[in-house]
PDB file of N, CA and C in Angstrom:
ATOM      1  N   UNK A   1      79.433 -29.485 -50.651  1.00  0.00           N
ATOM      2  CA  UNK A   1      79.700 -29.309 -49.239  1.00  0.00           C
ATOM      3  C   UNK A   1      79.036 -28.022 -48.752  1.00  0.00           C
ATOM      4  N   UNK A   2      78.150 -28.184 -47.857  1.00  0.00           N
ATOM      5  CA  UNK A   2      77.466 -26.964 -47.189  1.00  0.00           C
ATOM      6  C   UNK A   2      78.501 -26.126 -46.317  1.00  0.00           C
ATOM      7  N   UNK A   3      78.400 -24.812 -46.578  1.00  0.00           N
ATOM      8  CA  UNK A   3      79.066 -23.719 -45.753  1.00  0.00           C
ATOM      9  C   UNK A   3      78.528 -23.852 -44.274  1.00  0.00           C
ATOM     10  N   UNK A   4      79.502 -23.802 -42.912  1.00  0.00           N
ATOM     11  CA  UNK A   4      79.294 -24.050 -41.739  1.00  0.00           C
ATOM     12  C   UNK A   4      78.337 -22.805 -41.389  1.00  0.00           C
ATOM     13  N   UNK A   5      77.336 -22.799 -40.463  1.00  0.00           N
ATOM     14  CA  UNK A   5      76.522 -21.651 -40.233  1.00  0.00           C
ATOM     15  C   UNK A   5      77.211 -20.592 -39.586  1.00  0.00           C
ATOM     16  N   UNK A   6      76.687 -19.186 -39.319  1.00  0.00           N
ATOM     17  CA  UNK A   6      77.237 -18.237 -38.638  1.00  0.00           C
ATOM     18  C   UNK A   6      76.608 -18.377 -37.493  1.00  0.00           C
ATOM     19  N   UNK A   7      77.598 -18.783 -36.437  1.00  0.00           N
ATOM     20  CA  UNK A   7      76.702 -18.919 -35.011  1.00  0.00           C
ATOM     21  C   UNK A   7      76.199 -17.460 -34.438  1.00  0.00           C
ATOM     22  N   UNK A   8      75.162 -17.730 -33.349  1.00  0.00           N
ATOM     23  CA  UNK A   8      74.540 -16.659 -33.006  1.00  0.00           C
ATOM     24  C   UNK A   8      74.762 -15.897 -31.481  1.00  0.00           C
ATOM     25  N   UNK A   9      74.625 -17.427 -30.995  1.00  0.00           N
ATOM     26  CA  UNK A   9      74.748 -17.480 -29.629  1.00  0.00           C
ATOM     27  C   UNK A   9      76.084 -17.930 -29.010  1.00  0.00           C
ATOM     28  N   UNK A  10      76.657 -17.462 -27.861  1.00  0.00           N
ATOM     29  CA  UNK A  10      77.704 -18.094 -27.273  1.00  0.00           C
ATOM     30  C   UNK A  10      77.290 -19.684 -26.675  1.00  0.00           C
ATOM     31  N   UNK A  11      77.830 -20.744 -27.352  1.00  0.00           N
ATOM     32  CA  UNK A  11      78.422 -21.970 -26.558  1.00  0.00           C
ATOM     33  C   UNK A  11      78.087 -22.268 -25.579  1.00  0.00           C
ATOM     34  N   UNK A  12      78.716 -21.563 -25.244  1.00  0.00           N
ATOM     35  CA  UNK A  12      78.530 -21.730 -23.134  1.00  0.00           C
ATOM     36  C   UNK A  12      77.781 -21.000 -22.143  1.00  0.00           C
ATOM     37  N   UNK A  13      77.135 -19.685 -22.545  1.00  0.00           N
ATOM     38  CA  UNK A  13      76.211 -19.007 -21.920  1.00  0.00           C
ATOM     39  C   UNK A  13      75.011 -18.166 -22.507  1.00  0.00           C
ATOM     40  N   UNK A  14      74.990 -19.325 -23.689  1.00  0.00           N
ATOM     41  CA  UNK A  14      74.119 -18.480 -24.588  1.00  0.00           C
ATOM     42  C   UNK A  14      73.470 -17.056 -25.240  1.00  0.00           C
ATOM     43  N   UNK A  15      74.687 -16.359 -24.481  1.00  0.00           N
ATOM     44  CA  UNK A  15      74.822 -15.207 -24.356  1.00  0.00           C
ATOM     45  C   UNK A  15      74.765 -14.346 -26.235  1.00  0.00           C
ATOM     46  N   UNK A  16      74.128 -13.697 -26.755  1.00  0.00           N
ATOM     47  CA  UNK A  16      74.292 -12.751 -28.057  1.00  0.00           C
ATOM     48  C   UNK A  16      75.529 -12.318 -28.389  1.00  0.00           C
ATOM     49  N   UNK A  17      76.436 -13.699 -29.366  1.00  0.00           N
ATOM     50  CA  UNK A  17      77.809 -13.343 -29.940  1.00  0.00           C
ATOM     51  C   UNK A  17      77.826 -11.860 -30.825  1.00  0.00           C
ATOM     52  N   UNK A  18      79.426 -11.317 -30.989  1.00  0.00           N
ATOM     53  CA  UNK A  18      79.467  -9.924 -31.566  1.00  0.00           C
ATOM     54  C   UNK A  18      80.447 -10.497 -32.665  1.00  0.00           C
ATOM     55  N   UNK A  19      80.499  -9.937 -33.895  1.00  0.00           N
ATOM     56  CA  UNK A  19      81.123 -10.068 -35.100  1.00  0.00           C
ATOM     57  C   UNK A  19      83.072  -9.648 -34.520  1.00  0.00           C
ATOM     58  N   UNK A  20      83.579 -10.005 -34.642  1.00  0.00           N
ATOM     59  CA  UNK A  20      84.896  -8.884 -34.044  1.00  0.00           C
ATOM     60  C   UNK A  20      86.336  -8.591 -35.628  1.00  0.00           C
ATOM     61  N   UNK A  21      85.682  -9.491 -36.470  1.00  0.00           N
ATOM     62  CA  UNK A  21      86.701  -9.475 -37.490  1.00  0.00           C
ATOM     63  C   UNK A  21      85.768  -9.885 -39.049  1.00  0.00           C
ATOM     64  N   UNK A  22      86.203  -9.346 -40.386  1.00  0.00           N
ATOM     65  CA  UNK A  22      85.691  -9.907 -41.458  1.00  0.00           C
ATOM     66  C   UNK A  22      86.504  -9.859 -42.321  1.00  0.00           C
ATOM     67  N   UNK A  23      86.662 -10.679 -43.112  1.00  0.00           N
ATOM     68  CA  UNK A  23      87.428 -10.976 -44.381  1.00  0.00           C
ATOM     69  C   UNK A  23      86.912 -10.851 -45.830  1.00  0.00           C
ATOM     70  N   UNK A  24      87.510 -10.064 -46.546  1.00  0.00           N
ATOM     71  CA  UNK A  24      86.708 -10.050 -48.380  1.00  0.00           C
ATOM     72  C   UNK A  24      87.878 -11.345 -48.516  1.00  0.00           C
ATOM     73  N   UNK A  25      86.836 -12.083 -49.293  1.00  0.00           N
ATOM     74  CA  UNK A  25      87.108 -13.650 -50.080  1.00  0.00           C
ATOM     75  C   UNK A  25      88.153 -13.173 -51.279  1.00  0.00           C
ATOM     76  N   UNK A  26      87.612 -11.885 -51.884  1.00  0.00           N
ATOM     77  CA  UNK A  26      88.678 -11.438 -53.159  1.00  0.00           C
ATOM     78  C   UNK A  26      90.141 -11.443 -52.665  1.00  0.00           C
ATOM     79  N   UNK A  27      90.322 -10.418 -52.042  1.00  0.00           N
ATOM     80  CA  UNK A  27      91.661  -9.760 -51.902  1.00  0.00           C
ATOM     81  C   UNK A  27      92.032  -9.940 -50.129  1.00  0.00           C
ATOM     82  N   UNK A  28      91.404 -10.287 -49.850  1.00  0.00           N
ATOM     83  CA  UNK A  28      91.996 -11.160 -48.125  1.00  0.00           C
ATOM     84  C   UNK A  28      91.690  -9.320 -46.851  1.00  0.00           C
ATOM     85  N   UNK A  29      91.155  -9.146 -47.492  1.00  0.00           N
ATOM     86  CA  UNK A  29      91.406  -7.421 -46.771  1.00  0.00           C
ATOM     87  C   UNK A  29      90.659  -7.908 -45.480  1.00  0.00           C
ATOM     88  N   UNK A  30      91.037  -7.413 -44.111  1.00  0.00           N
ATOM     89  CA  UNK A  30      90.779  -7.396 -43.064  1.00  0.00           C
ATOM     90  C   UNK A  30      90.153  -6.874 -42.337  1.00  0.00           C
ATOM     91  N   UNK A  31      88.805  -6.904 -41.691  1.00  0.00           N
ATOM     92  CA  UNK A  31      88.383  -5.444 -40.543  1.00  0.00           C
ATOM     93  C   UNK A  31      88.077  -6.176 -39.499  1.00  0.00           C
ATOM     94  N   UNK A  32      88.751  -5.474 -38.106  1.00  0.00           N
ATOM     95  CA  UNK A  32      88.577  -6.104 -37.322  1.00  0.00           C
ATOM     96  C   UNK A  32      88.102  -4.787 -36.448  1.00  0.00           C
ATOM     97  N   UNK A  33      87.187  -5.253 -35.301  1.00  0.00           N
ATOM     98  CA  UNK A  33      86.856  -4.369 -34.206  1.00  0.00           C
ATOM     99  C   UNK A  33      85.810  -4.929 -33.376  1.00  0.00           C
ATOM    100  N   UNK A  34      84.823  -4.208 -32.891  1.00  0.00           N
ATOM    101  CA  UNK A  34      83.407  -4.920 -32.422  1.00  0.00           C
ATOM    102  C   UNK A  34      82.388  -4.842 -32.826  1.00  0.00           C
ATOM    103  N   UNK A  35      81.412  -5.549 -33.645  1.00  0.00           N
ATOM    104  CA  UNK A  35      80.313  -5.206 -34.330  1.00  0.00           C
ATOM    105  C   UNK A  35      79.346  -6.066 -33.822  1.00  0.00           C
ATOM    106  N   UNK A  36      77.903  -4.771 -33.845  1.00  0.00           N
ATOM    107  CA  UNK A  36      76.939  -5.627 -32.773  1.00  0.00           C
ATOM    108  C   UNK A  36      76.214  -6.821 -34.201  1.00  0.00           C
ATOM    109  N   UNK A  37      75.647  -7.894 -34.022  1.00  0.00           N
ATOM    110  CA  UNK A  37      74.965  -8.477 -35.258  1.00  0.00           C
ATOM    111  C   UNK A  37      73.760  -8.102 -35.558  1.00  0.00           C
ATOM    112  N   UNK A  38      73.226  -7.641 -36.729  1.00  0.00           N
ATOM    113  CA  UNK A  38      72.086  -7.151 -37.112  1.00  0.00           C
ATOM    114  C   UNK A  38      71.111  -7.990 -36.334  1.00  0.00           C
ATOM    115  N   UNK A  39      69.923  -6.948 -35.829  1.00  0.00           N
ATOM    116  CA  UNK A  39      68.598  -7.333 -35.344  1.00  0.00           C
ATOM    117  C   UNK A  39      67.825  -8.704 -35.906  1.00  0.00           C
ATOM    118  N   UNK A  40      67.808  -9.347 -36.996  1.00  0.00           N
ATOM    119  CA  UNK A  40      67.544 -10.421 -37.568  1.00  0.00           C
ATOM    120  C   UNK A  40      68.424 -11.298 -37.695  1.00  0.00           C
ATOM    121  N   UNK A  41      69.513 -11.090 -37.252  1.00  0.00           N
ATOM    122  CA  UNK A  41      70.587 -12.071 -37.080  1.00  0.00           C
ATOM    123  C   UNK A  41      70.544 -12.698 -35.677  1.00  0.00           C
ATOM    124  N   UNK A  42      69.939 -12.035 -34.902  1.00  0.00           N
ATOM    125  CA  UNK A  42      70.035 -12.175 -33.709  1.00  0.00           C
ATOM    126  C   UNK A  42      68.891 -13.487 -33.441  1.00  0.00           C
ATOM    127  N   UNK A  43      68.175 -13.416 -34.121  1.00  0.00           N
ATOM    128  CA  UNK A  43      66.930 -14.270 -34.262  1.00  0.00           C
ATOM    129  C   UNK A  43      66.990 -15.578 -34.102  1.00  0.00           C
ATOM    130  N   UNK A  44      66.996 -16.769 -33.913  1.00  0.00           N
ATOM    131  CA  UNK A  44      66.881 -18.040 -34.049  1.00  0.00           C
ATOM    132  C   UNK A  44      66.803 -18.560 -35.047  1.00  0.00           C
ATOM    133  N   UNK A  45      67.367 -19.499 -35.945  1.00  0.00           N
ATOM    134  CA  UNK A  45      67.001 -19.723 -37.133  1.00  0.00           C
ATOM    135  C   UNK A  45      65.486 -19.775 -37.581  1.00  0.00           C
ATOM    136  N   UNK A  46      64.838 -20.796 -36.695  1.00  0.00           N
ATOM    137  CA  UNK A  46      63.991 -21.074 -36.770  1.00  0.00           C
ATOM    138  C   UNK A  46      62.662 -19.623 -37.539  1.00  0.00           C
ATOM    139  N   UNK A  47      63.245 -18.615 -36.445  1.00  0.00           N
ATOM    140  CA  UNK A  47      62.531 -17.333 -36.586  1.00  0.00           C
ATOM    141  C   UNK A  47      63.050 -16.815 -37.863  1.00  0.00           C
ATOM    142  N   UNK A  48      63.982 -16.858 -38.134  1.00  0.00           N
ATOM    143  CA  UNK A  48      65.125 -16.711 -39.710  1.00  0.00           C
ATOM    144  C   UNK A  48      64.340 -16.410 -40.806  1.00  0.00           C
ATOM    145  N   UNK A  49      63.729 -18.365 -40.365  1.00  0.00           N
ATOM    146  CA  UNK A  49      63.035 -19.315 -41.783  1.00  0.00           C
ATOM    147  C   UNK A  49      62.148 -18.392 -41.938  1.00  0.00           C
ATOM    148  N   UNK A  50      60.837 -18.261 -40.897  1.00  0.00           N
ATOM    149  CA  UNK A  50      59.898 -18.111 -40.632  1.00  0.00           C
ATOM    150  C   UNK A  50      60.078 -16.286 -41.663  1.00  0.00           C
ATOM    151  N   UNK A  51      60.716 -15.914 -41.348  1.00  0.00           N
ATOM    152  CA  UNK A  51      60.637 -14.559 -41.617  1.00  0.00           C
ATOM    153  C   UNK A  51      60.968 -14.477 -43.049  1.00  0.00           C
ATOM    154  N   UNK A  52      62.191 -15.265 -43.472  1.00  0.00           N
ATOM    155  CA  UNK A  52      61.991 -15.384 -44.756  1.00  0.00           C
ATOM    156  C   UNK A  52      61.045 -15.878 -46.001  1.00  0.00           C
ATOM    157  N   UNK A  53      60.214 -16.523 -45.513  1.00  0.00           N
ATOM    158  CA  UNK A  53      59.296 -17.266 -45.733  1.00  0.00           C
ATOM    159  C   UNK A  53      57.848 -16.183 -45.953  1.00  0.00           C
ATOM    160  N   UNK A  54      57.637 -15.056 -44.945  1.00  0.00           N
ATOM    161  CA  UNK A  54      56.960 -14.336 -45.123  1.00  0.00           C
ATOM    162  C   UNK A  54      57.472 -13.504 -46.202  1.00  0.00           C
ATOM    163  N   UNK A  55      58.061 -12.981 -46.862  1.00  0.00           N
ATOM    164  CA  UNK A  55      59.053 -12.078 -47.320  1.00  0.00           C
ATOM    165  C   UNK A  55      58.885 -12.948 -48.948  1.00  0.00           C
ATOM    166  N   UNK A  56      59.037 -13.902 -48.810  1.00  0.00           N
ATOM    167  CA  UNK A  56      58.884 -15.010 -50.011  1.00  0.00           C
ATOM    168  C   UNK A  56      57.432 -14.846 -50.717  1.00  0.00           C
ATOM    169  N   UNK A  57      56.642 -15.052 -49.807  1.00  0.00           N
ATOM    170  CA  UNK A  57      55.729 -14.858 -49.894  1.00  0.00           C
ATOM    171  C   UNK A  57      55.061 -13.417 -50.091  1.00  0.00           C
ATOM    172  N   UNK A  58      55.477 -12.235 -50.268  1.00  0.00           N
ATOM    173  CA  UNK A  58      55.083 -11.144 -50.776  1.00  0.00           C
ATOM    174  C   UNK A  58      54.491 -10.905 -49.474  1.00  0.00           C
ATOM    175  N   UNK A  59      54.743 -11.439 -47.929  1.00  0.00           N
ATOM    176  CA  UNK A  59      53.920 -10.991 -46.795  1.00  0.00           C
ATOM    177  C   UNK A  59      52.375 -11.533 -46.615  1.00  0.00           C
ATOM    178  N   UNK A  60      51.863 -12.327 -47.649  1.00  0.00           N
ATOM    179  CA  UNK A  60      50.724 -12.906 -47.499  1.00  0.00           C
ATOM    180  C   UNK A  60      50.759 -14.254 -46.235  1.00  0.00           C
ATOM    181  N   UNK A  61      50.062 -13.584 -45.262  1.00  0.00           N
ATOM    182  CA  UNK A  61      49.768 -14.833 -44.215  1.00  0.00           C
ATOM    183  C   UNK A  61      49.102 -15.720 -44.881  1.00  0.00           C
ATOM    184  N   UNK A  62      47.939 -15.813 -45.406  1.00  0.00           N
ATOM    185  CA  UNK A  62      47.011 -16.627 -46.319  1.00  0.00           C
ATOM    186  C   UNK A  62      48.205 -17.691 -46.798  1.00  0.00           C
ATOM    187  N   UNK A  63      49.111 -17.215 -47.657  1.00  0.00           N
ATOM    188  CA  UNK A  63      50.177 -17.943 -47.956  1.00  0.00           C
ATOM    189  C   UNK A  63      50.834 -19.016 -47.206  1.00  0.00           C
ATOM    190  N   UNK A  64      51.330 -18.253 -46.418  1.00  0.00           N
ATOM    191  CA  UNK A  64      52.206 -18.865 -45.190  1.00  0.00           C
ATOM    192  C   UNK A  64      51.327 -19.762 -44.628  1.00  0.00           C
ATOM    193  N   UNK A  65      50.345 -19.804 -43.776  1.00  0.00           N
ATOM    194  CA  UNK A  65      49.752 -20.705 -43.590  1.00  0.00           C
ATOM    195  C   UNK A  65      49.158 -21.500 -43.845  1.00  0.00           C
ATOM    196  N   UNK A  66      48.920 -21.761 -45.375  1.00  0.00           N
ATOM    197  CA  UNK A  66      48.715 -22.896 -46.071  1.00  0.00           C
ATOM    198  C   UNK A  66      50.168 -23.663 -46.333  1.00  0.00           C
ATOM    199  N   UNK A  67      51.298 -23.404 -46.600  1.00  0.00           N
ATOM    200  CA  UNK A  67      52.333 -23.624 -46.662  1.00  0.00           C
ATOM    201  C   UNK A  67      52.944 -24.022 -45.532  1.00  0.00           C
ATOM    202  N   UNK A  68      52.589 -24.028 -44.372  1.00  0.00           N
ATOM    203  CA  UNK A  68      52.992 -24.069 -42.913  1.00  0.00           C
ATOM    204  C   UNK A  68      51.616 -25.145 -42.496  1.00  0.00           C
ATOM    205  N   UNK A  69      50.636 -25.131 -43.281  1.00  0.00           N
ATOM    206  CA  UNK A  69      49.836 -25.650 -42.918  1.00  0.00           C
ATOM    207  C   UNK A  69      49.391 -25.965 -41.280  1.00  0.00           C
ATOM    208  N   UNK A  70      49.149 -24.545 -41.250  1.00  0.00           N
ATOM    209  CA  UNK A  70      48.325 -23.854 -39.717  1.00  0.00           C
ATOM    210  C   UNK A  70      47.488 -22.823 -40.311  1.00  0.00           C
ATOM    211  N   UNK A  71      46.683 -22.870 -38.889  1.00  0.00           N
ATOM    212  CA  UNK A  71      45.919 -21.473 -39.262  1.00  0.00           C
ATOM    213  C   UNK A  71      46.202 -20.471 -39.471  1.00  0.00           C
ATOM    214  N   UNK A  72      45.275 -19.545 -40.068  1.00  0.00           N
ATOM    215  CA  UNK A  72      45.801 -18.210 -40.163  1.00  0.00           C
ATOM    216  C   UNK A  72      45.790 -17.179 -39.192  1.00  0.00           C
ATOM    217  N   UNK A  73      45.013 -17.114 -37.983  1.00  0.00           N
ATOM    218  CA  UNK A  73      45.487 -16.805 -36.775  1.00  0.00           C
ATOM    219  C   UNK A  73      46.697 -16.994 -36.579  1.00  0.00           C
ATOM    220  N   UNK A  74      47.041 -17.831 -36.391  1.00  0.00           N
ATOM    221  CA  UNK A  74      48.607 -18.799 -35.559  1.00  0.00           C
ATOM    222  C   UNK A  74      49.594 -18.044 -36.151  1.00  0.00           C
ATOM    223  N   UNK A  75      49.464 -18.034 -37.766  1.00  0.00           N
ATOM    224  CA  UNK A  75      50.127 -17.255 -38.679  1.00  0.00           C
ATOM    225  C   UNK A  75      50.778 -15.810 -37.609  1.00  0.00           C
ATOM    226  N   UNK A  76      49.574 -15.072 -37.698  1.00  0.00           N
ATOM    227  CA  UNK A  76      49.429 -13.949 -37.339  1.00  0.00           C
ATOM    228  C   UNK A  76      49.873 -13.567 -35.856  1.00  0.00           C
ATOM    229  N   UNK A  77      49.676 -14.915 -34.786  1.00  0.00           N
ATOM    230  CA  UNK A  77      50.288 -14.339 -33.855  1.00  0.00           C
ATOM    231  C   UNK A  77      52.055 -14.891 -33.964  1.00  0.00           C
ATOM    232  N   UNK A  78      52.395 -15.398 -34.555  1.00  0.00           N
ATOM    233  CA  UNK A  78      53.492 -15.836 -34.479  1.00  0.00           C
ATOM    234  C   UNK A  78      54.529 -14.807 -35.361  1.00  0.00           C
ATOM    235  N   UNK A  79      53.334 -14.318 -36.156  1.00  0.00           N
ATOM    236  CA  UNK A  79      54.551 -12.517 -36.942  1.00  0.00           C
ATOM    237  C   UNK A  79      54.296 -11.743 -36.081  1.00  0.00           C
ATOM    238  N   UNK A  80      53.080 -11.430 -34.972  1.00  0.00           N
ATOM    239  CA  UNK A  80      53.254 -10.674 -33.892  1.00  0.00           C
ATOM    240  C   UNK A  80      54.289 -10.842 -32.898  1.00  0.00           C
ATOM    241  N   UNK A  81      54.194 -12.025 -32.719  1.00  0.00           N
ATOM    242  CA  UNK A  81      55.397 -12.322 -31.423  1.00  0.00           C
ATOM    243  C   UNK A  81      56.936 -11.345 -32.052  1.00  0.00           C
ATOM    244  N   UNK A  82      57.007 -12.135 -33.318  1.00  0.00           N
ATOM    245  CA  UNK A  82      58.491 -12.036 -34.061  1.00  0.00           C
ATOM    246  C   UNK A  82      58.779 -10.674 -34.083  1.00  0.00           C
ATOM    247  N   UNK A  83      57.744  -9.467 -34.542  1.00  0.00           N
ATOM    248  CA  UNK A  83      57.694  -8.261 -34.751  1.00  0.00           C
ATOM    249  C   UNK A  83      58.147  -7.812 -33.130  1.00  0.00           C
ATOM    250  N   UNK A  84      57.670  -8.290 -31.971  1.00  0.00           N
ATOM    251  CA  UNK A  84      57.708  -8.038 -30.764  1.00  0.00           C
ATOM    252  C   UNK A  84      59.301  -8.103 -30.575  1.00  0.00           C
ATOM    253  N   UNK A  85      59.846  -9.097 -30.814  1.00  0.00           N
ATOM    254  CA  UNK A  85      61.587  -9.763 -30.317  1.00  0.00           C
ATOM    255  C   UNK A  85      61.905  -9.009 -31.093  1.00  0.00           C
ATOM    256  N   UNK A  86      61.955  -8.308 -32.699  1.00  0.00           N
ATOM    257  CA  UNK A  86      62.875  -7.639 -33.315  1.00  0.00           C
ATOM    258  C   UNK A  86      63.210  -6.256 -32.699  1.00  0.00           C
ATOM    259  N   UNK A  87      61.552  -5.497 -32.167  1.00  0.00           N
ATOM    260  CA  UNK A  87      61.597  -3.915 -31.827  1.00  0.00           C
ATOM    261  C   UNK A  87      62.414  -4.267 -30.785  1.00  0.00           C
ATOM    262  N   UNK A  88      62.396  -5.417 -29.674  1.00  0.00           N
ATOM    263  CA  UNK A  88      63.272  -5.321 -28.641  1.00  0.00           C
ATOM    264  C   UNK A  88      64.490  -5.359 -28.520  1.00  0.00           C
ATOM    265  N   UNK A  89      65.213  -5.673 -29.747  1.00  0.00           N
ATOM    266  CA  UNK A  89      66.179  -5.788 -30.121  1.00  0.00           C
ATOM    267  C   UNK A  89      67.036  -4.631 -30.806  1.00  0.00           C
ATOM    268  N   UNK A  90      66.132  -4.459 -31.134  1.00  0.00           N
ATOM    269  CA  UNK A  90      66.816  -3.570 -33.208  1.00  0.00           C
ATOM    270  C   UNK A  90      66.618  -1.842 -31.784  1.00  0.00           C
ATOM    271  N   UNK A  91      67.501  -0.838 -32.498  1.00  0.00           N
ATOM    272  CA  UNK A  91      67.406   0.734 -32.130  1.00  0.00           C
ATOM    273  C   UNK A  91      66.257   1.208 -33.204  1.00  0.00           C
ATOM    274  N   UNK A  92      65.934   0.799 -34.128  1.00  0.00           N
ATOM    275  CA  UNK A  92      65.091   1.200 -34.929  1.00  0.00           C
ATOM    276  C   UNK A  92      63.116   0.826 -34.066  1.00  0.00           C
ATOM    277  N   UNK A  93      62.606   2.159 -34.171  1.00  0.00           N
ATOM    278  CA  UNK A  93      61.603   1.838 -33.712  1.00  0.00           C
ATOM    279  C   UNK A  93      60.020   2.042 -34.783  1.00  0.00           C
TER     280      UNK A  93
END
């Protein structure tokens, strides 16, 4: 049985959900408050894959786009775009 995903987005206004509570599986311990979701969480799955996939790949576009079977341009603008949505996101610059 597959574990249900961690949603990202709000439901109804697609708005960037916030973490507000977490549980350890061991001992049931509790934290609750407001936590923003990491900069790559924030991402789309789709962008997720994509990123993991580079990362898999030791960062070789060459890779990826034989594996994706696209060009290697396309490759390249599509880790540009991604690199673009994270800085806009993330405090880290």
């Amino acid at each position: 049985m597959q574990k249900p995903k961690l949603p990202t987005s709000c439901p109804s206004c697609s708005s960037t959900l916030n973490v507000s509570q977490l549980t350890c599986p061991t001992c049931s311990t509790q934290v609750s408050g407001n936590f923003t979701l990491p900069s790559l969480m924030q991402l789309p799955e789709e962008d997720q894959a994509f990123i993991l996939q580079f990362f898999l790949t030791s960062g070789s576009l060459k890779e990826m786009a034989a594996i994706m079977r696209i060009s290697y341009p396309t490759v390249r603008n599509r880790l540009d775009d991604l690199i673009k949505k994270v800085k806009a996101n993330s405090t880290i610059e």
